[in-house]
Protein backbone atom coordinates (compact mmCIF):
# COMPACT_ATOMS: atom_id res chain seq x y z
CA UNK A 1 49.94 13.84 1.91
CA UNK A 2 47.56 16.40 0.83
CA UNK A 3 45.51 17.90 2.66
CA UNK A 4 42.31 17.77 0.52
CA UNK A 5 40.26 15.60 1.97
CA UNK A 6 38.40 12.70 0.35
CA UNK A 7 34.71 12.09 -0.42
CA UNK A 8 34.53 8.90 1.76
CA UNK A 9 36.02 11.57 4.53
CA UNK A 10 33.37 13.95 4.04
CA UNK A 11 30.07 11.66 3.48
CA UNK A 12 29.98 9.57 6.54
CA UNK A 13 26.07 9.65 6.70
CA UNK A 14 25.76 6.83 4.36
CA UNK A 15 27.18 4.17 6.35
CA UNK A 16 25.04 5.27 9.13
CA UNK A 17 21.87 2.85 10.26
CA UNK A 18 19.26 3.92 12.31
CA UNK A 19 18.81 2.85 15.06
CA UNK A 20 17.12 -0.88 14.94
CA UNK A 21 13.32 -0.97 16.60
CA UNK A 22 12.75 2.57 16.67
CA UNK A 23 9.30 4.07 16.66
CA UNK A 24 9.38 6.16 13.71
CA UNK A 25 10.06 2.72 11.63
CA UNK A 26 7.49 0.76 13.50
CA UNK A 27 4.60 3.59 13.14
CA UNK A 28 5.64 3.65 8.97
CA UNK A 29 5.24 -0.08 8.76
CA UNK A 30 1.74 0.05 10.21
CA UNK A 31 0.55 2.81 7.79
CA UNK A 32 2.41 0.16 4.93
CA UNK A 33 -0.19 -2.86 6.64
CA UNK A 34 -3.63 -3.35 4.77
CA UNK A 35 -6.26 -4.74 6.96
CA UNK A 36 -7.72 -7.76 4.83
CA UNK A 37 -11.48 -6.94 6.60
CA UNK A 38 -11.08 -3.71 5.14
CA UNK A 39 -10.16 -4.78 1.69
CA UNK A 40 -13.04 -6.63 1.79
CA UNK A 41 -15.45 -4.26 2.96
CA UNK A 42 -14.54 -2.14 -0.20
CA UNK A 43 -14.74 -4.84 -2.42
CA UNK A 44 -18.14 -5.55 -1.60
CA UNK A 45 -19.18 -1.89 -1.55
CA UNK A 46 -17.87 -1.37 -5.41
CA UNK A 47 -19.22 -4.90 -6.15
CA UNK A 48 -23.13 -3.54 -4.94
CA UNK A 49 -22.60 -0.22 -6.59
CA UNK A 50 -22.00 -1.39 -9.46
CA UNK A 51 -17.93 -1.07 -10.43
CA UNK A 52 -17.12 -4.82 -9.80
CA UNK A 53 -18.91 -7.76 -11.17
CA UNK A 54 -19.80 -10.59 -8.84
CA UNK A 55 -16.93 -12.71 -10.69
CA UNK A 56 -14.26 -9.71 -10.26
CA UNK A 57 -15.77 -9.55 -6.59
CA UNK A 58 -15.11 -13.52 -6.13
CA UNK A 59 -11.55 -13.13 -7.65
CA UNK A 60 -10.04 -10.60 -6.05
CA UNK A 61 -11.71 -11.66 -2.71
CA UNK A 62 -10.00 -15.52 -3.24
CA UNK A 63 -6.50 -13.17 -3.63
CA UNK A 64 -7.17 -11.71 -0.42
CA UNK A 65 -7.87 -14.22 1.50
CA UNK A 66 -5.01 -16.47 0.06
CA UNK A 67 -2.36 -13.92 1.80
C-alpha cells in the first residue's frame, strides 16, 4: 500500500454531529422564532402610519394568525 493517505482519511469532520440538545442550537432556534403578537403589533403600526392599507393590514393579519 501507499502511504499517501486518502481524503476520507484526512476529512473526518464531516461525519461529525453535534452534539443533540445542546444550548448553542436551542438559543439559535429562539432567535429563528417570530412572536405572532409582535408581528402584529408592527402590522398595525405601518397600517396607522400609513404603509399598509386596512385590506393589506386584514390579509396579512388572517396569514398570521392561520400559523
Amino acid at each position: 500500500m501507499s502511504s499517501r493517505s486518502l481524503a476520507r482519511d484526512r476529512d473526518t469532520g464531516l461525519l461529525a454531529r453535534p452534539p443533540s440538545g445542546s444550548r448553542a442550537e436551542e438559543s439559535d432556534w429562539e432567535q429563528l422564532m417570530v412572536d405572532p403578537i409582535e408581528q402584529l403589533e408592527e402590522l398595525a403600526d405601518l397600517c396607522t402610519r400609513g404603509f399598509l392599507s386596512r385590506e393589506e393590514f386584514e390579509d396579512q393579519k388572517a396569514r398570521i394568525l392561520r400559523r
